[in-house]
Protein backbone atom coordinates (compact mmCIF):
# COMPACT_ATOMS: atom_id res chain seq x y z
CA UNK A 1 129.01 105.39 93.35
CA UNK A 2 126.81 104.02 90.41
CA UNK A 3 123.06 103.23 90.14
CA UNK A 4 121.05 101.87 87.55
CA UNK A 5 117.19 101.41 86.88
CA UNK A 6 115.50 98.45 85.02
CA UNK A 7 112.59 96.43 85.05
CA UNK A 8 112.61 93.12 86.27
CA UNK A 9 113.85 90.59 113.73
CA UNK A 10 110.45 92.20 111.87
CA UNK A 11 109.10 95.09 113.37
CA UNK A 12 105.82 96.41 114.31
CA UNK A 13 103.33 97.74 111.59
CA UNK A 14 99.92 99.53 112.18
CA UNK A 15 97.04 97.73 111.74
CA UNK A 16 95.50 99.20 108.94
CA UNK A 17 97.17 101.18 106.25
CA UNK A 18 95.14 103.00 103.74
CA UNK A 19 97.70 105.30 101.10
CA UNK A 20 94.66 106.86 100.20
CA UNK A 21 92.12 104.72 98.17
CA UNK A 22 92.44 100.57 97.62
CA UNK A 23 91.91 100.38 101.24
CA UNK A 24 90.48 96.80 100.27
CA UNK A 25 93.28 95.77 99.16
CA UNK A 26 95.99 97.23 101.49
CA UNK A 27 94.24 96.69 104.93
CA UNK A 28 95.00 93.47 107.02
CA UNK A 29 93.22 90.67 105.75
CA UNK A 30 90.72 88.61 108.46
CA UNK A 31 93.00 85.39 109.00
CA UNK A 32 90.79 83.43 107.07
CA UNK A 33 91.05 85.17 103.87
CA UNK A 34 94.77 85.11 105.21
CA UNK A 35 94.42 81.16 105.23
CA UNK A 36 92.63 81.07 102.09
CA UNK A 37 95.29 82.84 99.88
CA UNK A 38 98.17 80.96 101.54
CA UNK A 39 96.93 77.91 100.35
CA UNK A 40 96.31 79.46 96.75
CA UNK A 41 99.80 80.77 96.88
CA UNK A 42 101.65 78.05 98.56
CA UNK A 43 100.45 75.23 95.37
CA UNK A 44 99.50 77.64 92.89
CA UNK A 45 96.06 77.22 91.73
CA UNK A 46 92.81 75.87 93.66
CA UNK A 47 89.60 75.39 93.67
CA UNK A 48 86.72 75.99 96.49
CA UNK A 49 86.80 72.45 97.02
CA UNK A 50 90.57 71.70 97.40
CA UNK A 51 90.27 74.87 99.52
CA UNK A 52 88.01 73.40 101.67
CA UNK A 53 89.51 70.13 101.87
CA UNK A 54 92.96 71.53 102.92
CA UNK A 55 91.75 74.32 105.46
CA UNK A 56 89.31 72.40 107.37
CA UNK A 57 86.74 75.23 106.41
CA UNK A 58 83.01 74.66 105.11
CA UNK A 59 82.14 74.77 101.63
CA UNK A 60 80.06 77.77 101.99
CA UNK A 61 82.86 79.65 104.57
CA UNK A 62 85.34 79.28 101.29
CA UNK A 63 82.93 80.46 98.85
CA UNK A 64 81.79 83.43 100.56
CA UNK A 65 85.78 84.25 101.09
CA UNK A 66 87.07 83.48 97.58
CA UNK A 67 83.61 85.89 96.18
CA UNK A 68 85.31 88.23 98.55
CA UNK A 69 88.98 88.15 97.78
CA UNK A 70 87.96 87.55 93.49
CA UNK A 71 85.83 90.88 94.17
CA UNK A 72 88.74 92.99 95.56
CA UNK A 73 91.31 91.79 92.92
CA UNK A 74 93.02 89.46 94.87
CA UNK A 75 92.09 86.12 93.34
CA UNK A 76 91.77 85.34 89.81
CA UNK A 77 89.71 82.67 88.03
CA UNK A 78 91.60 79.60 85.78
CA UNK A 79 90.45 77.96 82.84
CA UNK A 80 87.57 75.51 84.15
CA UNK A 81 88.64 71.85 84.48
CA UNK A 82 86.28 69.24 83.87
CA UNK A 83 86.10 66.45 85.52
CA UNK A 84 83.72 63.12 85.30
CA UNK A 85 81.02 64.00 86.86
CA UNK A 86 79.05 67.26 87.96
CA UNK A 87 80.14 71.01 87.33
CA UNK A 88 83.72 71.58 86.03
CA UNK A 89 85.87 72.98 88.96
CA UNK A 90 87.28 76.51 88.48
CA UNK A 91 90.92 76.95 89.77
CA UNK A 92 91.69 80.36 91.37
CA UNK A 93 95.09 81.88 91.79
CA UNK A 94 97.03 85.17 93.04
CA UNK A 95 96.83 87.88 90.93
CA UNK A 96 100.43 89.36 90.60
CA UNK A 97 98.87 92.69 90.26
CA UNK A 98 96.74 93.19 93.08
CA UNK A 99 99.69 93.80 95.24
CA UNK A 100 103.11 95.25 95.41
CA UNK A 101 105.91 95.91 98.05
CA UNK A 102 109.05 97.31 98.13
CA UNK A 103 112.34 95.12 99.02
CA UNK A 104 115.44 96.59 100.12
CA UNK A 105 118.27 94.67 100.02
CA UNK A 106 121.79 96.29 101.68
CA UNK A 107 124.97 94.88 100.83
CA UNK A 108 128.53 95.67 101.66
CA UNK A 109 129.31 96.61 98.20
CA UNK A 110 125.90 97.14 96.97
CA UNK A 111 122.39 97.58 97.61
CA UNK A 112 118.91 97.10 95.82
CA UNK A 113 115.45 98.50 95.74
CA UNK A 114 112.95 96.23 93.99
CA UNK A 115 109.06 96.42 93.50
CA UNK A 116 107.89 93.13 93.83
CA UNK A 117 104.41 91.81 92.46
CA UNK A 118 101.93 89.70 94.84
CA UNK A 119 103.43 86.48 93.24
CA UNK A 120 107.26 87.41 93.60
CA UNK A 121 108.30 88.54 90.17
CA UNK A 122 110.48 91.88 90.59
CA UNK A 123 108.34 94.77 88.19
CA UNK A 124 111.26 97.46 88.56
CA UNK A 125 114.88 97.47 90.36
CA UNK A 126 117.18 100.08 90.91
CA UNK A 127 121.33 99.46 91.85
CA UNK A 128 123.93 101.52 93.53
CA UNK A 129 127.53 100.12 93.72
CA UNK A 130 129.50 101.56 96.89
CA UNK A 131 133.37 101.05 98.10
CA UNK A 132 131.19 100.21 101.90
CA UNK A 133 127.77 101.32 103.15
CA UNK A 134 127.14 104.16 104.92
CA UNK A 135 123.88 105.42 106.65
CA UNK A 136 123.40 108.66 105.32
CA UNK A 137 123.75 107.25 101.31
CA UNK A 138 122.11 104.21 102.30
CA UNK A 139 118.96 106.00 103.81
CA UNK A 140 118.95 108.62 100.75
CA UNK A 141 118.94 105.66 98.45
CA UNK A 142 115.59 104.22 99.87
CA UNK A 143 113.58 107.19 100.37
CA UNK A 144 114.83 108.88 96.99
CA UNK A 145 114.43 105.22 95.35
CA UNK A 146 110.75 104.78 96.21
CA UNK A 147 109.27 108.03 94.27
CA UNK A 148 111.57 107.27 91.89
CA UNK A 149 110.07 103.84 91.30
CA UNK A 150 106.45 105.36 92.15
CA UNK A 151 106.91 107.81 88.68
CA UNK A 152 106.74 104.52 87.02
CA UNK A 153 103.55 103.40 88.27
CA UNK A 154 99.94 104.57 87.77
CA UNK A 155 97.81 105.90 90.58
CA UNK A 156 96.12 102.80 90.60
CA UNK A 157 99.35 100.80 90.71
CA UNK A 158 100.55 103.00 93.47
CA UNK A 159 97.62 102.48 95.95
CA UNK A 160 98.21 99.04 95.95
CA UNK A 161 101.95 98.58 97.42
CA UNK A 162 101.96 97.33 100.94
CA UNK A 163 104.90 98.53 102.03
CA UNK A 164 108.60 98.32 102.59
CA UNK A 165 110.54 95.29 103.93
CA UNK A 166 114.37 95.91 104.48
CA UNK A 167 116.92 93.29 104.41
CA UNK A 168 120.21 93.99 105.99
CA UNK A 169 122.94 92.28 107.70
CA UNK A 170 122.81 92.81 111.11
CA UNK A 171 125.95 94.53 113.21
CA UNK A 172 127.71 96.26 109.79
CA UNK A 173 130.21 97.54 111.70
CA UNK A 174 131.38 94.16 112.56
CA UNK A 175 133.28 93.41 109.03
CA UNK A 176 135.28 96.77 108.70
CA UNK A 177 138.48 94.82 108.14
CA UNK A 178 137.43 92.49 105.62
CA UNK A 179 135.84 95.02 103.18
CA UNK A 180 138.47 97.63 103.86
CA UNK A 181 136.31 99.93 105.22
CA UNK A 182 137.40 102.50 107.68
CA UNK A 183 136.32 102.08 111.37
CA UNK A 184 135.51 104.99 112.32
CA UNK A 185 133.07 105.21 109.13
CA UNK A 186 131.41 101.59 109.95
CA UNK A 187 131.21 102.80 113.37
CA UNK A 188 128.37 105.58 112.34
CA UNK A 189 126.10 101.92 111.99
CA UNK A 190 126.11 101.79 115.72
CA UNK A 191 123.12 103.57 116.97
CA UNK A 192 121.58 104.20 113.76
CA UNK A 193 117.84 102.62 113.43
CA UNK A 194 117.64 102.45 109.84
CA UNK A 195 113.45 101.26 110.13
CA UNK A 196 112.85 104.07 112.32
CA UNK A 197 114.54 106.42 109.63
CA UNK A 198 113.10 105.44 106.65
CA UNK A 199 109.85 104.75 108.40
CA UNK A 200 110.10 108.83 109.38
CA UNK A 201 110.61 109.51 105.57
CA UNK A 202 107.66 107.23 103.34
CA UNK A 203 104.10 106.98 104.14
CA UNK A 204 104.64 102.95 104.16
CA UNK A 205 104.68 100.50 106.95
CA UNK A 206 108.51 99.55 106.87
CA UNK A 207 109.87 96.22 108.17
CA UNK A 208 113.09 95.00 108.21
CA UNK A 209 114.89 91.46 108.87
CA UNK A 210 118.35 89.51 108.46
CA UNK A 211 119.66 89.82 105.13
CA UNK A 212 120.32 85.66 105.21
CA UNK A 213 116.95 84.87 106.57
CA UNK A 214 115.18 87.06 104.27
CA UNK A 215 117.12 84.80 101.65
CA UNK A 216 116.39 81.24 103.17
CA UNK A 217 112.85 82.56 103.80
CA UNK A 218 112.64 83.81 99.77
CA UNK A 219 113.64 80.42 98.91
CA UNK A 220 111.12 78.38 101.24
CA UNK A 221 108.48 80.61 99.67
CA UNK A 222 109.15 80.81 95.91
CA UNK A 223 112.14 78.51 95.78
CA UNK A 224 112.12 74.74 96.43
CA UNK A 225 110.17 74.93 100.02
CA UNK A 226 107.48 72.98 97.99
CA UNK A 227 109.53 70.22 97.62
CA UNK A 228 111.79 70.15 100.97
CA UNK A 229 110.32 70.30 104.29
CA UNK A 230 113.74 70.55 105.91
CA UNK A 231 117.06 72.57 104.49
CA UNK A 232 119.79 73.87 105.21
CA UNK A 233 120.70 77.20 103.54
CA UNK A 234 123.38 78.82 102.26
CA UNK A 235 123.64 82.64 100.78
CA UNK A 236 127.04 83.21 99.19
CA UNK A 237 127.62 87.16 99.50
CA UNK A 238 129.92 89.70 100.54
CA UNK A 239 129.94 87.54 103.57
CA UNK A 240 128.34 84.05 103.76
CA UNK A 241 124.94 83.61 105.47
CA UNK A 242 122.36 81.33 105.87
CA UNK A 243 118.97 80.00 107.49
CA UNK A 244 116.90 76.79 108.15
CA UNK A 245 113.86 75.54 107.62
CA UNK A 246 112.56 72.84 109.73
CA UNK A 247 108.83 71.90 109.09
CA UNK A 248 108.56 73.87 106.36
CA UNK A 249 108.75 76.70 108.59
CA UNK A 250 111.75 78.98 109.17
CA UNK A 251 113.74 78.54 112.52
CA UNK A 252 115.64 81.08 114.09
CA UNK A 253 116.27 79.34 117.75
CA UNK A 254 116.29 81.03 120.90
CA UNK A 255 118.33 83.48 120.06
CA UNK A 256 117.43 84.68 116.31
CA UNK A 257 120.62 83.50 114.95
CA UNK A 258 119.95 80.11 114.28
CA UNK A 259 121.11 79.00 110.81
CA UNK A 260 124.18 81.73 110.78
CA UNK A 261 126.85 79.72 109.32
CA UNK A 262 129.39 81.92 108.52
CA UNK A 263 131.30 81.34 112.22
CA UNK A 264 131.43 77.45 111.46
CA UNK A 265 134.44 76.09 112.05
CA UNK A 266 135.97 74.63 109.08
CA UNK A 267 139.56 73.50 107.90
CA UNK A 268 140.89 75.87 104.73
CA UNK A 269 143.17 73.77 102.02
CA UNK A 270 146.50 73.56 104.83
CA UNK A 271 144.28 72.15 107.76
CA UNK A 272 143.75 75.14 109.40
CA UNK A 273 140.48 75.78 111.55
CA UNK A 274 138.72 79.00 109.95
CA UNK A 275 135.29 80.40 110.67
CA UNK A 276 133.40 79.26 107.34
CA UNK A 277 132.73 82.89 106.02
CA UNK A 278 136.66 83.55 105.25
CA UNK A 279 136.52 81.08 102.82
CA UNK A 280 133.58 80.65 101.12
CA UNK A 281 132.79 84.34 100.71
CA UNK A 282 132.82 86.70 97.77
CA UNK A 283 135.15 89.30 100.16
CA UNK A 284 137.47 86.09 98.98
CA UNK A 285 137.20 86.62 95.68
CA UNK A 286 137.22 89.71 95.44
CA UNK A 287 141.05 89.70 97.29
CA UNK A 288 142.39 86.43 95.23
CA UNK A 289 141.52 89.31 92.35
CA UNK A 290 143.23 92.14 93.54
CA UNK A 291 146.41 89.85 94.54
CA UNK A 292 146.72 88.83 90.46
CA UNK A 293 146.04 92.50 89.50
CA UNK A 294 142.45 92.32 88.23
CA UNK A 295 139.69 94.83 88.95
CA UNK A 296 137.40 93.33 91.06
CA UNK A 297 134.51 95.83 90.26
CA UNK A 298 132.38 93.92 87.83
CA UNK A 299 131.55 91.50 90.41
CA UNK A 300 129.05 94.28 92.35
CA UNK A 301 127.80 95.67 89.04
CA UNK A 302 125.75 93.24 88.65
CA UNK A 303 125.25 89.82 90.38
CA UNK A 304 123.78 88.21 86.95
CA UNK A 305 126.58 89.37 84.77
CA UNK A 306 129.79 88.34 86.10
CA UNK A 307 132.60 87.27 83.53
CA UNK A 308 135.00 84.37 83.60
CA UNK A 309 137.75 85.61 85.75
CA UNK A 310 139.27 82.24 84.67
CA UNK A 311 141.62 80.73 86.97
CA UNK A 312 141.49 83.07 90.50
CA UNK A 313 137.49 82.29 89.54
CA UNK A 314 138.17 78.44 89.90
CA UNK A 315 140.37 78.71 93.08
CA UNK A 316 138.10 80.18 94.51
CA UNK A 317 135.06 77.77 93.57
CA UNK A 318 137.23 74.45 94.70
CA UNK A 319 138.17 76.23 98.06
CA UNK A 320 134.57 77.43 98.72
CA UNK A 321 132.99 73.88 97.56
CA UNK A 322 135.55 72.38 99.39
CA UNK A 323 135.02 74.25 103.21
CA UNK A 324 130.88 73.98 102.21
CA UNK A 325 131.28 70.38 102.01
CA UNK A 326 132.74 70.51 105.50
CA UNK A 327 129.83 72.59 106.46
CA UNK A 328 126.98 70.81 104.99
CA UNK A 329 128.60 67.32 106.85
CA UNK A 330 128.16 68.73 109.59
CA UNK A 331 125.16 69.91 110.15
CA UNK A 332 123.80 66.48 108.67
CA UNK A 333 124.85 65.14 111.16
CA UNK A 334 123.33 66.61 113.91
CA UNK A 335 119.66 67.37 111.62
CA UNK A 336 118.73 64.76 109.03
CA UNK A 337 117.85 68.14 106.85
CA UNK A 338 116.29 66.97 103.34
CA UNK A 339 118.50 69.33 101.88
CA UNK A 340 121.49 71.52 100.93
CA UNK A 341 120.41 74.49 99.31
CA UNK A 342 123.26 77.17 97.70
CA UNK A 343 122.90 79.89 96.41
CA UNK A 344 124.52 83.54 96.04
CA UNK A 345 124.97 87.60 94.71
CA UNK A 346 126.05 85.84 90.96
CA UNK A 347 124.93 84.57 88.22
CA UNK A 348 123.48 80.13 87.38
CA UNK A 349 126.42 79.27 86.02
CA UNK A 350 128.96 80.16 88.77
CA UNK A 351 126.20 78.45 91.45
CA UNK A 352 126.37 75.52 88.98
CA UNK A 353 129.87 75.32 89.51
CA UNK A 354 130.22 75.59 92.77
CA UNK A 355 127.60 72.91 93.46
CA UNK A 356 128.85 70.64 91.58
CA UNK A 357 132.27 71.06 92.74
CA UNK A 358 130.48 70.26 97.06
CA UNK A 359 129.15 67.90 95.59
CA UNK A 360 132.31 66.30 94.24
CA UNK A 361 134.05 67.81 97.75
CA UNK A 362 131.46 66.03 99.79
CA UNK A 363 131.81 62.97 98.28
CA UNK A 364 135.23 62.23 99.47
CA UNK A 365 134.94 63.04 102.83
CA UNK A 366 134.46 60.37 105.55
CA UNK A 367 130.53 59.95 105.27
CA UNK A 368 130.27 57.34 107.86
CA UNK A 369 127.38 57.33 109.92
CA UNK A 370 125.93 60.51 107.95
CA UNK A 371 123.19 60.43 105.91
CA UNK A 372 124.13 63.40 103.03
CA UNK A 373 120.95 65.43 101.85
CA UNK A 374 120.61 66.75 98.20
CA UNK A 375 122.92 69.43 97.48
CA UNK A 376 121.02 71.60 94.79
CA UNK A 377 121.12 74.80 93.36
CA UNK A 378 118.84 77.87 95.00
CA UNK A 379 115.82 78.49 92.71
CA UNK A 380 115.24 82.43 93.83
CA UNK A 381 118.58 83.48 92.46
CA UNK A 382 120.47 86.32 93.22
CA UNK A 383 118.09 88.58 94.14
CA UNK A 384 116.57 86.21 97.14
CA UNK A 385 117.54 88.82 99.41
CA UNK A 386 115.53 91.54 98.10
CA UNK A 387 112.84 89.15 97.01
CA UNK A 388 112.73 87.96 101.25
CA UNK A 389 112.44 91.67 102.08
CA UNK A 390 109.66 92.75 99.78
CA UNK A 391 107.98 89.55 101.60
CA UNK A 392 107.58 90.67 105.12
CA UNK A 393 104.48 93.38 104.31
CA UNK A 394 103.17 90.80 102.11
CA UNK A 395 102.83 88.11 104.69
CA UNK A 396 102.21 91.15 107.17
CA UNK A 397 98.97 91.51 105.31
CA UNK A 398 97.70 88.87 103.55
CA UNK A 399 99.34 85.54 104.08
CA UNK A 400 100.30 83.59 107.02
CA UNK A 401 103.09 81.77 108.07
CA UNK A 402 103.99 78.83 106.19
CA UNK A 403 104.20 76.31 109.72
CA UNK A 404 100.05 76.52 109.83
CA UNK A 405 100.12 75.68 106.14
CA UNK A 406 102.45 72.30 107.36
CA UNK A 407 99.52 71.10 109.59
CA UNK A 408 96.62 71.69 106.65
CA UNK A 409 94.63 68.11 105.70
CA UNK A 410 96.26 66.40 103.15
């Protein structure tokens, strides 16, 4: 097992959480100040009057909230922009320091403990590598992690985190075979509450959520959600996940497990139906490796520093594009989704690659009757699972959900 350091369904939470001074800033915000800083967040900078405008709120409502939230460190002022008449207007935004929270992202050959700032830039990270996850180390990561993390902050700095969102595939003992993992070992998953346990261990609210949603919901909130109201997602990991976003809100269905495309049926390159995560998977890779004698490590290292594995690399790019392309067809044609949005655990230029290659892929199927979205890179990268769990005490706390920010005034 390695680690390294370096800077960079939800459950219930109480009410109000005070570490022990910045109660201000850690307590649940009224949903007005809620709606306020979504709307700052959401286009980036705004001032009392585009506020206004866009919540439906009075003029003096907004100003009395943005005094409030600018008081307690929350909102920051902008450069004053002058206009041709009257005052100039003074943009506010998020200030990436008032806030912090913890994401947890578990893998099945690695996981990740990032401190993310109130705008979704990752402060500190630490890594551990591991042949398959296990409770016990898994647990001992997080709770060891967090102090370790917390020695890096000041007091100041430390009264301001929110708390702890987990991201984690659901059912690990599901995948045994495919990551060589033992079944009795995966079997210890069954049973285990890992919110409850790590919950037991910090003195922060804890929530935890699909590793794949987390993703897709990363990307509707920091990636290209601004510019696509409707997508499809896909998260290339260990195992291939996903999530969509209808209304610029995330939808899970009746079930939860809406947008979990890894059982799609596909055909792989002899015409074969497979489920769409045996193909277009890194477990994939990983194997095509191992069969031409190469050590497969260095792709769990880390996800932004993979080498050219040269031609097992490619193979497994054109067979991926090519059952994604299948996938993405698909489910056009049954939602009219904006777009395609892929990304994965490595680094630009391999998600380059690969889209270009669907695109190529999706171009020379029978598009008849199917109108194809965009089929773009991700713009949260490889860390979108992480970045989705550090999310969940943010919008816990201070923001709302992005379907009330759909129906704002234009």
């Amino acid at each position: 097992m390695t680690s390294q350091a370096g800077s960079g369904g939800a459950s219930t939470v109480p009410d109000v959480f005070d570490p022990g001074g910045g109660a201000n800033l850690t307590r649940v915000r009224a949903y007005n100040e809620r709606l306020v800083m979504s709307l700052v967040r959401r286009h980036g900078s705004l001032s009392k009057a585009d506020i206004a405008r866009r919540s439906g709120l009075s003029a003096q409502t907004v100003s009395v909230i943005m005094r409030a939230l600018e008081k307690d460190g929350l909102l920051m002022r902008g450069d004053p922009v002058r206009g041709r008449v009257g005052q100039p207007s003074i943009p506010m935004r998020l200030n990436p320091d008032a806030v912090y929270s913890y994401g947890v992202k578990i893998g099945r050959r690695s996981c990740d403990l990032v401190l993310m700032d109130f705008v979704g830039n990752i402060r500190l990270q630490l890594h551990q590598t591991h042949a398959y996850p296990m409770p016990e180390e898994i647990l001992s990561f997080i709770v060891e992690g967090i102090p370790k993390l917390e020695r890096m902050l000041t007091e100041e700095q430390r009264g301001r985190i929110a708390g702890v969102g987990i991201a984690t595939p659901f059912q690990l003992w599901s995948w045994a075979e495919e990551t060589g993992a033992p079944r009795e070992a995966m079997a210890r998953w069954r049973g285990f509450d890992l919110r409850d346990a790590v919950a037991a261990r910090t003195h922060h609210p804890v929530l935890m959520q699909n590793d794949a949603t987390s993703a897709c919901g990363a990307e509707l909130i920091f990636g290209v959600g601004a510019s696509y109201p409707d997508f499809i997602y896909f998260y290339i990991g260990s195992f291939i996940g996903g999530g969509i976003v209808l209304n610029s809100a995330l939808f899970s269905g009746r079930s939860g497990t809406a947008g979990a495309v890894g059982p799609l049926q596909v055909s792989d390159r002899n015409g074969k139906p497979q489920q769409l995560l045996k193909i277009a998977s890194i477990f994939v890779l990983e194997n095509l490796l191992r069969e031409r004698g190469i050590d497969p490590k260095p792709l769990w290292y880390s996800a932004d520093e993979w080498i050219d594995f040269g031609e097992p690399l490619e193979t497994w790019i054109q067979l991926t594009a090519a059952a994604l392309a299948q996938a993405i067809v698909s489910s056009a044609s049954i939602i009219d989704f904006s777009a395609a949005v892929i990304d994965g655990g490595f680094p630009g230029w391999v998600r380059e690659r690969i889209v270009a290659a669907i695109r190529k892929a999706a171009g020379e199927l029978d598009l008849e009757g199917v109108i194809l979205p965009d089929i773009i890179e991700g713009a949260v990268g490889a860390q979108a699972r992480a970045i989705g769990g550090a999310s969940l005490p943010l919008f816990s706390r201070y923001l709302i959900d992005t379907n009330v920010l759909f129906k704002e005034t234009a």
